[in-house]
Structure formats: C-alpha cells, structure tokens
N, C-alpha and C. Protein backbone atom coordinates (compact mmCIF):
# COMPACT_ATOMS: atom_id res chain seq x y z
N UNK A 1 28.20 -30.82 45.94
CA UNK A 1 27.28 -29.84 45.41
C UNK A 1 25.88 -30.21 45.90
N UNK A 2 25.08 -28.98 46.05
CA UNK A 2 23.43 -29.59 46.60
C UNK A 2 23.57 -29.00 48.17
N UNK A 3 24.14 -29.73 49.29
CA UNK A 3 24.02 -28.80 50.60
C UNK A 3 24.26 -27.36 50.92
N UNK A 4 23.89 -26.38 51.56
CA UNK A 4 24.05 -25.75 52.08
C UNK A 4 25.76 -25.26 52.66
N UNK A 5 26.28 -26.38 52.99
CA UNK A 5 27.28 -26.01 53.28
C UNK A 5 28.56 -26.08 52.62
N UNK A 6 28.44 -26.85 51.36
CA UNK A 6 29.15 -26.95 50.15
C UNK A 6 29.36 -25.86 49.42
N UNK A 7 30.23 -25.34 48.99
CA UNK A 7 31.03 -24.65 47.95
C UNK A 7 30.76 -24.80 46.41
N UNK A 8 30.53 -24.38 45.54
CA UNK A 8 30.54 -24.80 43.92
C UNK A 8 32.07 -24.05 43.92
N UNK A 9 32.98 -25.42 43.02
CA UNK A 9 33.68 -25.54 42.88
C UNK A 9 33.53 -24.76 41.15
N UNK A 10 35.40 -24.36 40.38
CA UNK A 10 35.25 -23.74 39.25
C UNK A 10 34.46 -24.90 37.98
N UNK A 11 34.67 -26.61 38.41
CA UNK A 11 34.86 -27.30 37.80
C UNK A 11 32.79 -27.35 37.92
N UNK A 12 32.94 -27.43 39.23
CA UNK A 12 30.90 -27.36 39.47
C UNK A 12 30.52 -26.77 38.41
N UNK A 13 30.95 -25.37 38.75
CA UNK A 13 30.34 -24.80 37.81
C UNK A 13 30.04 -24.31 36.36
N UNK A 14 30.74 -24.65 35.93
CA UNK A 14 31.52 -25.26 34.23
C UNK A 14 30.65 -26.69 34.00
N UNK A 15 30.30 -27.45 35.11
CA UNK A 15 29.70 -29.04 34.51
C UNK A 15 28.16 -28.23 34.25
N UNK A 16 27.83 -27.51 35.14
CA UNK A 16 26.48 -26.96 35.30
C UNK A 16 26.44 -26.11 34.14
N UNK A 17 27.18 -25.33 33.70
CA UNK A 17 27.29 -24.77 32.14
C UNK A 17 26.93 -25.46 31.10
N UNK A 18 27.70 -26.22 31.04
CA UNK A 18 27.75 -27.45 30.31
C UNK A 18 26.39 -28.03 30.38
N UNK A 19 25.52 -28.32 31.45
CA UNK A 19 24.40 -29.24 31.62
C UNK A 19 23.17 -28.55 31.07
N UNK A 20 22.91 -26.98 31.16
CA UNK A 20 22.36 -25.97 30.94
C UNK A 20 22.48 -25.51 29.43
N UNK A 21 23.74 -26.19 28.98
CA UNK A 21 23.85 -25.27 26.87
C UNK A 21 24.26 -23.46 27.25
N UNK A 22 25.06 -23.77 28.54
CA UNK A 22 25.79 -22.85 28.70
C UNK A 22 24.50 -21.34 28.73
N UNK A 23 23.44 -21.46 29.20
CA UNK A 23 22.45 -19.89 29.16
C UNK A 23 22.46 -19.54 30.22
N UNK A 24 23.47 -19.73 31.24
CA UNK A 24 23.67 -18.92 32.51
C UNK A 24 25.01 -18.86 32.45
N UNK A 25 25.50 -17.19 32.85
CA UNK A 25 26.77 -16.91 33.02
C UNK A 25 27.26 -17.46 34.60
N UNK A 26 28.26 -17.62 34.35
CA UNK A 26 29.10 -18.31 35.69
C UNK A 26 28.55 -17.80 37.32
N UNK A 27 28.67 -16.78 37.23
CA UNK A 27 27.54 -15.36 37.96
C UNK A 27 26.04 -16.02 38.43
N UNK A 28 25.78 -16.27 37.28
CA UNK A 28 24.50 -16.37 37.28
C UNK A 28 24.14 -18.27 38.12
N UNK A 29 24.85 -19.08 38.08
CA UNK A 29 24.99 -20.21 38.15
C UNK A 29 24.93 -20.41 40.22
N UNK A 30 26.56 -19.49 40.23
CA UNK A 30 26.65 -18.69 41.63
C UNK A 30 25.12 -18.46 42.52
N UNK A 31 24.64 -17.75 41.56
CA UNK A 31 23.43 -17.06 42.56
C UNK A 31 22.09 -18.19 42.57
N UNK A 32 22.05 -18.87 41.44
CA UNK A 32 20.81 -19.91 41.45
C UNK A 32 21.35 -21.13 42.46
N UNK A 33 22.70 -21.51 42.89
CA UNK A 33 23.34 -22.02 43.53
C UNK A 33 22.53 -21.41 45.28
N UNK A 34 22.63 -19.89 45.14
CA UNK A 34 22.65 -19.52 46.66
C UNK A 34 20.93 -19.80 46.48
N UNK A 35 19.82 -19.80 45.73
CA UNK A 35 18.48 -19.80 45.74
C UNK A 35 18.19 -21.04 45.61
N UNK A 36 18.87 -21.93 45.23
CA UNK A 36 18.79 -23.63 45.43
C UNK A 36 18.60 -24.04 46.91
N UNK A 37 20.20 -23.23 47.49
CA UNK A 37 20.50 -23.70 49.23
C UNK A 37 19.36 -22.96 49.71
N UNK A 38 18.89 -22.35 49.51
CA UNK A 38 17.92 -21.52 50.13
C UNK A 38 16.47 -22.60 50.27
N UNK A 39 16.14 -22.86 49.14
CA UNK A 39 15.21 -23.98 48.84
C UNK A 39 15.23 -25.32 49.36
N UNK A 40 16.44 -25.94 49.18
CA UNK A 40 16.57 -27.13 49.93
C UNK A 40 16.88 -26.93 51.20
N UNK A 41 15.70 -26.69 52.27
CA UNK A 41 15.51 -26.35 53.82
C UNK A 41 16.71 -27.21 54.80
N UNK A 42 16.68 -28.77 54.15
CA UNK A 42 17.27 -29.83 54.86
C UNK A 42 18.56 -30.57 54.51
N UNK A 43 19.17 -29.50 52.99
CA UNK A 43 20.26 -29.87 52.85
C UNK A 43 20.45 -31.07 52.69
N UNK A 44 19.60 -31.58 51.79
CA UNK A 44 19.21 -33.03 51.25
C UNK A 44 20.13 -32.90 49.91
N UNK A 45 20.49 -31.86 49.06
CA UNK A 45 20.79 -31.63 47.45
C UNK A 45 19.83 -31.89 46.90
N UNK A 46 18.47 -31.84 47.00
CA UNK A 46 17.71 -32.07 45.60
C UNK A 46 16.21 -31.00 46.74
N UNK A 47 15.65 -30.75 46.02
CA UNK A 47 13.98 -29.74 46.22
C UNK A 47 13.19 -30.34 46.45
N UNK A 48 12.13 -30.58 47.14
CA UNK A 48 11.53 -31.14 46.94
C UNK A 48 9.91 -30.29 46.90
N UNK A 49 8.84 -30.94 45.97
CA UNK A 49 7.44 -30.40 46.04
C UNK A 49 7.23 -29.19 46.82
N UNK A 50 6.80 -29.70 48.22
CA UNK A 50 6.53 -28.95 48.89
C UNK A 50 7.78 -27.60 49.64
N UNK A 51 9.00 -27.62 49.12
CA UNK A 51 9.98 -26.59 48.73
C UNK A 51 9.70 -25.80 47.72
N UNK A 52 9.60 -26.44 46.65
CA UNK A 52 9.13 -25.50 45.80
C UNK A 52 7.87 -24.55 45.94
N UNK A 53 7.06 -24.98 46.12
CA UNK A 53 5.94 -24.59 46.90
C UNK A 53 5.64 -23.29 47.80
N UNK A 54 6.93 -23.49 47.82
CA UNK A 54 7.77 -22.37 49.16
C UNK A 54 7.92 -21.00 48.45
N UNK A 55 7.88 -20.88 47.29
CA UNK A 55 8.18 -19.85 46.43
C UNK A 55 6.94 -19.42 45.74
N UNK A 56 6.35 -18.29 45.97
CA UNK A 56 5.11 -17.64 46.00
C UNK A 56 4.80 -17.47 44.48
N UNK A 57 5.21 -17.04 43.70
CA UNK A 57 5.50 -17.19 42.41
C UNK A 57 5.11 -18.44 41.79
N UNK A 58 5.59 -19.49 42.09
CA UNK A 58 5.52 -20.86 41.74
C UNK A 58 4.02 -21.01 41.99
N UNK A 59 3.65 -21.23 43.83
CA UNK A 59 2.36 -21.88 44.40
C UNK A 59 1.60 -20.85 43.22
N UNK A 60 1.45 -19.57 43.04
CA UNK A 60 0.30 -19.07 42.72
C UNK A 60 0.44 -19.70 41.46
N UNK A 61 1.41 -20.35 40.30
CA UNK A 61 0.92 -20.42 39.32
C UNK A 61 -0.63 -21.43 38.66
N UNK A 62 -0.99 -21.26 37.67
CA UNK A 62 -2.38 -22.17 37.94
C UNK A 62 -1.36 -23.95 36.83
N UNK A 63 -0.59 -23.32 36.65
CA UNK A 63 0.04 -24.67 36.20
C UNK A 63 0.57 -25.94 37.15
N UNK A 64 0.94 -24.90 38.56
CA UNK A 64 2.26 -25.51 39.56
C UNK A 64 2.14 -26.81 40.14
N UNK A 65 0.50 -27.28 39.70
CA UNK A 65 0.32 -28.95 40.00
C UNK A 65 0.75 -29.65 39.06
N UNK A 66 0.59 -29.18 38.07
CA UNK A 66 1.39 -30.34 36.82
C UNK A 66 3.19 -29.55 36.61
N UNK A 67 3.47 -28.34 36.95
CA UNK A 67 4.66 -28.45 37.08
C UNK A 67 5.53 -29.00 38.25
N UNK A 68 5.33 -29.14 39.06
CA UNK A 68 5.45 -29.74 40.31
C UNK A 68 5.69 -31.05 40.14
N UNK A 69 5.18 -31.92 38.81
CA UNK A 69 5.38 -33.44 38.79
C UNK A 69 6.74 -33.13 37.82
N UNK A 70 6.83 -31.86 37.39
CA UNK A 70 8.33 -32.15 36.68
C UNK A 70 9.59 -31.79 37.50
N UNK A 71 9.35 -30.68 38.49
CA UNK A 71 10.31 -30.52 39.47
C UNK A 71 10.70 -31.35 40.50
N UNK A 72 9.64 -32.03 41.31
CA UNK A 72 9.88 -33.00 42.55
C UNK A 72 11.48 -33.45 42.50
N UNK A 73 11.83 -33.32 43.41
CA UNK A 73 12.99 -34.07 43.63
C UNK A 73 14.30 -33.83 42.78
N UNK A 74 14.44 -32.29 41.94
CA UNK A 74 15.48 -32.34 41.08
C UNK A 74 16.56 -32.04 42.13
N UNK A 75 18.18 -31.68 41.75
CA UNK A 75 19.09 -31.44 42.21
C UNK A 75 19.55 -30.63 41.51
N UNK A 76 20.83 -29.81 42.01
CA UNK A 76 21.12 -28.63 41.73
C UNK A 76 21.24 -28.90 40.08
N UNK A 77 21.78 -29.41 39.40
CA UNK A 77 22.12 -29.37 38.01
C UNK A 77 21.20 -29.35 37.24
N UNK A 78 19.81 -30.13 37.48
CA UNK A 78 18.72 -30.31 36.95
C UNK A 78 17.61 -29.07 36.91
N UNK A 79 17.79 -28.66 38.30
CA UNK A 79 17.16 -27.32 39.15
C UNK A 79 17.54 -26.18 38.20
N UNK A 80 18.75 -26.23 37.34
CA UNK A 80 19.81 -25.11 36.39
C UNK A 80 18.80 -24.88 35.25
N UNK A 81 19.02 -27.06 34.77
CA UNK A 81 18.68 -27.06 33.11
C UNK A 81 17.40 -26.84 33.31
N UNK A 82 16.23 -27.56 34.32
CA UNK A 82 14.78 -26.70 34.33
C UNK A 82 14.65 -25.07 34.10
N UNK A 83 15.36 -24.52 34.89
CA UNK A 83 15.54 -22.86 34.83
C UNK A 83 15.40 -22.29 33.20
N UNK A 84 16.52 -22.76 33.05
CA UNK A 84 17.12 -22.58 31.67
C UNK A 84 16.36 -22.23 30.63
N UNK A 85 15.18 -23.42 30.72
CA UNK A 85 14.20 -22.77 30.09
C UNK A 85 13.45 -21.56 29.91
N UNK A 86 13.47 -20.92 31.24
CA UNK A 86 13.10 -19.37 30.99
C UNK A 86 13.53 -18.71 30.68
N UNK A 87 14.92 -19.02 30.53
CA UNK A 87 15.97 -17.81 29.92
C UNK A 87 15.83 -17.55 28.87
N UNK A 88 16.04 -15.91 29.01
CA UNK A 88 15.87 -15.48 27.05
C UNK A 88 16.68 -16.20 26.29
N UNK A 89 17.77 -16.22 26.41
CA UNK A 89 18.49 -17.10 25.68
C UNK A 89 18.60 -18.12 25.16
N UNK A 90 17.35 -19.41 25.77
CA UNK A 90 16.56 -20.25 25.20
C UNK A 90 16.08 -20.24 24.18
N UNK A 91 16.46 -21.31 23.18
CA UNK A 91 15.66 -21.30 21.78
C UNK A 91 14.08 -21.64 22.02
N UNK A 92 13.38 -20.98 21.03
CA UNK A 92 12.08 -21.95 20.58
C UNK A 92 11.63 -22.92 21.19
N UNK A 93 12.40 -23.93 20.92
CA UNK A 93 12.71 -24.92 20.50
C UNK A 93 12.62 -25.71 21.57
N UNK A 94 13.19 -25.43 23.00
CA UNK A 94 13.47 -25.25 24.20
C UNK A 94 12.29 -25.18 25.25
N UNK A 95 11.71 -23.85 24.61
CA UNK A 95 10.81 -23.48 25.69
C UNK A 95 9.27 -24.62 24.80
N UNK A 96 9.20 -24.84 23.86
CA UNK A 96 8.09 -25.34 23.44
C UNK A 96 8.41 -27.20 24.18
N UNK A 97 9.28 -27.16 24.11
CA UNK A 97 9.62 -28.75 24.50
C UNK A 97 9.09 -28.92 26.38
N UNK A 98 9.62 -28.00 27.25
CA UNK A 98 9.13 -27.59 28.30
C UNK A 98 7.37 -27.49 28.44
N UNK A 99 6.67 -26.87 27.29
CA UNK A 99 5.05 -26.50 27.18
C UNK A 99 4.77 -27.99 27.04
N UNK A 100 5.25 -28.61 26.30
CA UNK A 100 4.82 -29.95 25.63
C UNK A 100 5.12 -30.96 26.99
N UNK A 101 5.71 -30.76 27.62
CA UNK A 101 6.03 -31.97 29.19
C UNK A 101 5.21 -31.70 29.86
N UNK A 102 4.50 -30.17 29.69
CA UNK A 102 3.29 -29.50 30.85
C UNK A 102 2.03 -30.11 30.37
N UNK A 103 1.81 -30.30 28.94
CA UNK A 103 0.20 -30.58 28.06
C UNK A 103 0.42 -32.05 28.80
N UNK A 104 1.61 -32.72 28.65
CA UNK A 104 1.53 -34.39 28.55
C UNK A 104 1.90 -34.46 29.81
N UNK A 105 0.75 -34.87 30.62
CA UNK A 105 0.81 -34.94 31.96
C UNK A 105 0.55 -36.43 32.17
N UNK A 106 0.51 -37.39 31.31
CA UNK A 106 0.76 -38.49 31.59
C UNK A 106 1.97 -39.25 31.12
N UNK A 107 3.01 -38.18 30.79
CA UNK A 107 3.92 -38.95 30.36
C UNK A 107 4.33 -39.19 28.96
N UNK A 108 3.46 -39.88 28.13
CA UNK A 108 3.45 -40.48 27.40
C UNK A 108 4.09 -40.37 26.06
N UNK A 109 4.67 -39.10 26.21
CA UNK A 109 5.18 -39.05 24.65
C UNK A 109 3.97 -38.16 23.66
N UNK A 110 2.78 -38.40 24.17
CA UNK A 110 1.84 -37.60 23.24
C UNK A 110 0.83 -36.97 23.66
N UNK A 111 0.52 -36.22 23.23
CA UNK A 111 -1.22 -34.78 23.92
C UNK A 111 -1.68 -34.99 23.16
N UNK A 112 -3.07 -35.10 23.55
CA UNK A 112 -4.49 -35.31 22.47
C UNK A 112 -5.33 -33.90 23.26
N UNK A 113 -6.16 -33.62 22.42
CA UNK A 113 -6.86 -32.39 22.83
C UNK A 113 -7.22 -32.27 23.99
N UNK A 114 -7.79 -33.48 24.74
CA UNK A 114 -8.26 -33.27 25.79
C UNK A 114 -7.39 -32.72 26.99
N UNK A 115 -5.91 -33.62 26.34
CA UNK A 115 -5.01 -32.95 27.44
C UNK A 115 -4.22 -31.43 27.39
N UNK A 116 -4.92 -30.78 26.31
CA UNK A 116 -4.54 -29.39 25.73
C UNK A 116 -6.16 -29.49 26.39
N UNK A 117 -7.23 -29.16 26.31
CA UNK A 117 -8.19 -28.97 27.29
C UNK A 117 -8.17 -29.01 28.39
N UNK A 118 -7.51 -29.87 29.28
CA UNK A 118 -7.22 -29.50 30.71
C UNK A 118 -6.21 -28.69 31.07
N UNK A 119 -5.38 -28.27 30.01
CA UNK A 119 -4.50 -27.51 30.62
C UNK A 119 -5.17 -25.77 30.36
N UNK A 120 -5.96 -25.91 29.26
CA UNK A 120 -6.50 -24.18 28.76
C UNK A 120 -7.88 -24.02 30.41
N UNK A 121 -8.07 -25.51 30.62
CA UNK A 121 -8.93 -25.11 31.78
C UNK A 121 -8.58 -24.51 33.08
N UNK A 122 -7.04 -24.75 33.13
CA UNK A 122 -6.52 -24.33 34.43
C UNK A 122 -6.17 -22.95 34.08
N UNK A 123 -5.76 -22.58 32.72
CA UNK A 123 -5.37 -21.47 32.90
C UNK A 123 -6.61 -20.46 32.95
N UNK A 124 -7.70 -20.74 32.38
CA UNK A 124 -8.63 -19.72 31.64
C UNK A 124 -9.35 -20.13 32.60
N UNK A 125 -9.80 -20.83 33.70
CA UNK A 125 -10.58 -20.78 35.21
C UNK A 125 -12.24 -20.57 34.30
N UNK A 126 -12.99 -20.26 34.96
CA UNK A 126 -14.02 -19.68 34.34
C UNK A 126 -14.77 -18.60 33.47
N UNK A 127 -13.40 -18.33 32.94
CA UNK A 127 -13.84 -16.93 31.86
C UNK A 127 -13.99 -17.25 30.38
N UNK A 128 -14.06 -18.26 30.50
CA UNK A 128 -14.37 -18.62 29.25
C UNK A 128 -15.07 -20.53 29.28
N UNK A 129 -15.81 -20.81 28.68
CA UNK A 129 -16.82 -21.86 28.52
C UNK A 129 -16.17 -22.82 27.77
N UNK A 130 -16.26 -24.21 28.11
CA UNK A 130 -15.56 -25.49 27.57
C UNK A 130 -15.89 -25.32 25.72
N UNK A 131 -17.18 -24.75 25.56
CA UNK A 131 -17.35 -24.87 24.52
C UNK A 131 -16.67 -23.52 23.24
N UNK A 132 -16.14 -22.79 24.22
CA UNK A 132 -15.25 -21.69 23.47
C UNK A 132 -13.83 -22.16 23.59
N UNK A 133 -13.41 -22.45 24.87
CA UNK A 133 -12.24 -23.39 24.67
C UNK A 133 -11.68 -24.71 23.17
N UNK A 134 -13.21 -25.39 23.14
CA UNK A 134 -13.16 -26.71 22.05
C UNK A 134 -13.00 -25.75 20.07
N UNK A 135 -13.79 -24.84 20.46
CA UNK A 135 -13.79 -23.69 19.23
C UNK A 135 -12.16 -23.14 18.92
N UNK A 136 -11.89 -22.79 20.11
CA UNK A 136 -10.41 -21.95 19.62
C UNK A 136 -9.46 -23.14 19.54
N UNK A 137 -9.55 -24.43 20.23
CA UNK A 137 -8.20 -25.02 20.17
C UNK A 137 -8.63 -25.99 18.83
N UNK A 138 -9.99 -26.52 18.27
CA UNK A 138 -10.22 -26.78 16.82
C UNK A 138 -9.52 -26.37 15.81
N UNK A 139 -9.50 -24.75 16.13
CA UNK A 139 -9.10 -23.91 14.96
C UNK A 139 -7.57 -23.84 14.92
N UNK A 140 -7.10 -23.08 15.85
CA UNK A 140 -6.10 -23.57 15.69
C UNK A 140 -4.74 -25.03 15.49
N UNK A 141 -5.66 -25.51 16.17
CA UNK A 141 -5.35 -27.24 15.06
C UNK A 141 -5.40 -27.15 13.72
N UNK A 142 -6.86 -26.79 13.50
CA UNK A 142 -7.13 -26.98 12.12
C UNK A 142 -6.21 -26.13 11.06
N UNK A 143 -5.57 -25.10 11.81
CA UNK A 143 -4.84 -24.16 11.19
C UNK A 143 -3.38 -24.55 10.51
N UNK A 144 -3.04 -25.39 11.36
CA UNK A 144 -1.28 -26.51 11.36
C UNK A 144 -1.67 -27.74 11.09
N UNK A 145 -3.39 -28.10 10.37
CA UNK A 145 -2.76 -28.87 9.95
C UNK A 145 -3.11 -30.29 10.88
N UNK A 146 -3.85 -29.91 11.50
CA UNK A 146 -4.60 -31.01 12.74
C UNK A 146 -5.41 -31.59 13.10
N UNK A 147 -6.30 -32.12 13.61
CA UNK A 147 -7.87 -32.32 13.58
C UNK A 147 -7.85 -32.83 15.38
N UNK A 148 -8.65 -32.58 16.13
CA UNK A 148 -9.30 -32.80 17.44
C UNK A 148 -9.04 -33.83 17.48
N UNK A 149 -8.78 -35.04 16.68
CA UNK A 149 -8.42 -36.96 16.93
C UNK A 149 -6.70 -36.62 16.74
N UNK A 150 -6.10 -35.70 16.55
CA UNK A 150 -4.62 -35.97 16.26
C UNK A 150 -3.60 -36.58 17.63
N UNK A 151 -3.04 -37.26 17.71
CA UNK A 151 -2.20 -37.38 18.79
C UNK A 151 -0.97 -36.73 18.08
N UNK A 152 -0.19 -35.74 18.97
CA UNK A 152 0.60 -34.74 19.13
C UNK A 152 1.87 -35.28 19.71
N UNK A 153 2.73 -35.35 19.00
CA UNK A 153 4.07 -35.92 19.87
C UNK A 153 4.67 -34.64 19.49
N UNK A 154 5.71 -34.74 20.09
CA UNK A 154 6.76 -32.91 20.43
C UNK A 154 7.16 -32.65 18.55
N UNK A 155 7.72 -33.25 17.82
CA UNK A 155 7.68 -32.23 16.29
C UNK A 155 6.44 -31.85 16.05
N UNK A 156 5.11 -32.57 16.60
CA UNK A 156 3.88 -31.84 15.81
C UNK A 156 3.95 -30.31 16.72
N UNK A 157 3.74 -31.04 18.13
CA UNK A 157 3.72 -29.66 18.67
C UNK A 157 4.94 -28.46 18.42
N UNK A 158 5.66 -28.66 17.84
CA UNK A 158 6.63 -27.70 17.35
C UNK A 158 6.02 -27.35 16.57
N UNK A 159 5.73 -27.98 15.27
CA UNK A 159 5.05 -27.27 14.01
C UNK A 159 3.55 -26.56 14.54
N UNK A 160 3.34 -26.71 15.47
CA UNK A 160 2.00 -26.00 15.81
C UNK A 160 2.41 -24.50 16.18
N UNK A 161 3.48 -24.74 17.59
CA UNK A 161 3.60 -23.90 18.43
C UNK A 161 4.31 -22.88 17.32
N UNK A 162 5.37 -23.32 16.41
CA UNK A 162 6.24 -22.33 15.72
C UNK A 162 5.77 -22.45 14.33
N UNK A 163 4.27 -22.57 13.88
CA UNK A 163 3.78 -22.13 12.49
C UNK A 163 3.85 -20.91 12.24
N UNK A 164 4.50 -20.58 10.80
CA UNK A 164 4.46 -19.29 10.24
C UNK A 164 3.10 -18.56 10.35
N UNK A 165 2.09 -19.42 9.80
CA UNK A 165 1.06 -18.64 9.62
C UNK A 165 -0.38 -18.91 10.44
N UNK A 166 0.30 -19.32 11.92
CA UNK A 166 -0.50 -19.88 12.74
C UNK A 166 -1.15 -18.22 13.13
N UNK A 167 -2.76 -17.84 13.38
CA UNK A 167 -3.14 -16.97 13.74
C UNK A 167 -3.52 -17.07 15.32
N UNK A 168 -2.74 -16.44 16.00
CA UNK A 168 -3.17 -16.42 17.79
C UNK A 168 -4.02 -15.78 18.16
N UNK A 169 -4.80 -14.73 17.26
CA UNK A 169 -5.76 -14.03 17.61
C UNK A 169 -6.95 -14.65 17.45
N UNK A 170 -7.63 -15.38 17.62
CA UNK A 170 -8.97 -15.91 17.02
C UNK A 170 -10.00 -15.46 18.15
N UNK A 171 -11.38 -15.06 16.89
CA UNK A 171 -12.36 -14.38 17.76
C UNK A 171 -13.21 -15.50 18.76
N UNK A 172 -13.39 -15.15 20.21
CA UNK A 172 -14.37 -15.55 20.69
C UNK A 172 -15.39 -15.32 21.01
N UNK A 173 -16.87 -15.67 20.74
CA UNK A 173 -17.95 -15.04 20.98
C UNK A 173 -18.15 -15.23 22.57
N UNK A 174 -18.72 -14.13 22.43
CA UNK A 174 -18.71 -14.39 24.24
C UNK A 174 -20.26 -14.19 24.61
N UNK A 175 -20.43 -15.21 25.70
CA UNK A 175 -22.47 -15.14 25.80
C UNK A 175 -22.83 -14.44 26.23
C-alpha cells in the first residue's frame, strides 16, 4: 500500500476503515487511495510537504504552515485518519482535537493565548488590530471560564470550543 503501482487490497481497505473509526465508505477509501497516488509524485508511500503543497486548496490556506508540520511525511493510512477529520461524520470531539494540534504548534500538550494569538493572526491578516484580537479572545476565555494566564490542554479546549453558552458573536469596535 502507498505506491502508485500497488493495489488496495479488501483487507487494505477494511485496516484503513478501521484506522479512520470507519467515516469513509469503502468507495470513498478507493478514491482518497487514487488522490494519495496522485500526491505521492515518487511513489515513496508517504507525502511529503512540498506534495502537499501541490494542492491549491491546501498552499492557499493561511494555516498550511502550521498544518504542514502535521502532515509531512504521513502515509496512506494516516493521510485517511488526517482526512477524517473533515468529514461530516466526525464528532466534535474530533474536529476540536485537530484545532487544538493547529493552536499547539509547539507540541506541547498545551496553548496559552499567545499561541491562540498567532494563530487568529494568520487567519485575520490585517483586518483587525492585535488589540481587538487580545479583546475578543479575553472574552471569550473569560466566558468558559479562563483567564489570558490559563494554559489550555485539549479537555479545556473542549470545554471552550463546545460551551453551551459560549457567545461567538462578540462586538468589535472597529477604529
């Protein structure tokens, strides 16, 4: 499995089910199979960076430098369970655990604001001011339960991301 010239076998593709929590139909496994070989140029079995890269979608995202340190080098099975995450069929639970590997770009097990500040900076570019950025992500801290010194390991950020009465709308004044 992984080259170009390899076959997914019934058993391949059942382990890859299996590796995934089963959110791609057999079908579906098939075809991320043919967009894998497509990706891996050199028939190495695994993607690499600048493959991914290769996919216009991806390069334009403003995330794709810190996602890029989670893709490098996966292989087809891994290439699935990364996917996976986008699938509707993904819990919560799932996709917030994925957000939380993107904030913690050092690894570590935990995000502190600043590293939720560099990531609202990549997305929000210059349309909005560090100091409206520090305002909205305060508040919503403060909202679950948080304070700007909290270190964030993945249940906090669950209880953040999936608070009942977390408000996403918060006003920004704009200069």
């Amino acid at each position: 499995m992984g080259n170009a010239s390899s076959m997914l076998t019934q058993y391949d593709i059942e382990d890859v089910q299996d590796h995934c929590d089963h959110l791609f139909a057999q079908q579906e496994i098939v075809s991320l199979y043919q967009r894998f070989c497509q990706l891996d140029r050199n028939s190495k079995g695994f993607i690499s960076a600048d493959e991914f890269l290769s996919v216009p979608e991806f390069a334009m995202n403003p995330l794709s430098q810190r996602l890029l340190k989670m893709v490098d080098g996966l292989n087809f099975k891994d290439f699935v369970a990364f996917l996976s995450t986008f699938s509707a069929k993904a819990s919560v639970a799932q996709k917030i655990e994925l957000i939380f590997k993107v904030y913690d770009s050092d690894c570590n097990g935990k995000v502190t604001f600043d590293d939720i500040m560099e990531v609202l900076r990549d997305l929000t570019g210059s349309f909005i001011s560090d100091k409206q950025r520090e305002e909205v992500l305060s508040q919503v801290l403060h909202e679950a339960g948080y304070t700007r010194d909290s270190l964030l390991q993945l249940n906090d950020f669950i209880k953040i991301m999936d608070h009942p009465g977390l408000k996403m709308e918060v006003e920004v004044p704009i200069d």
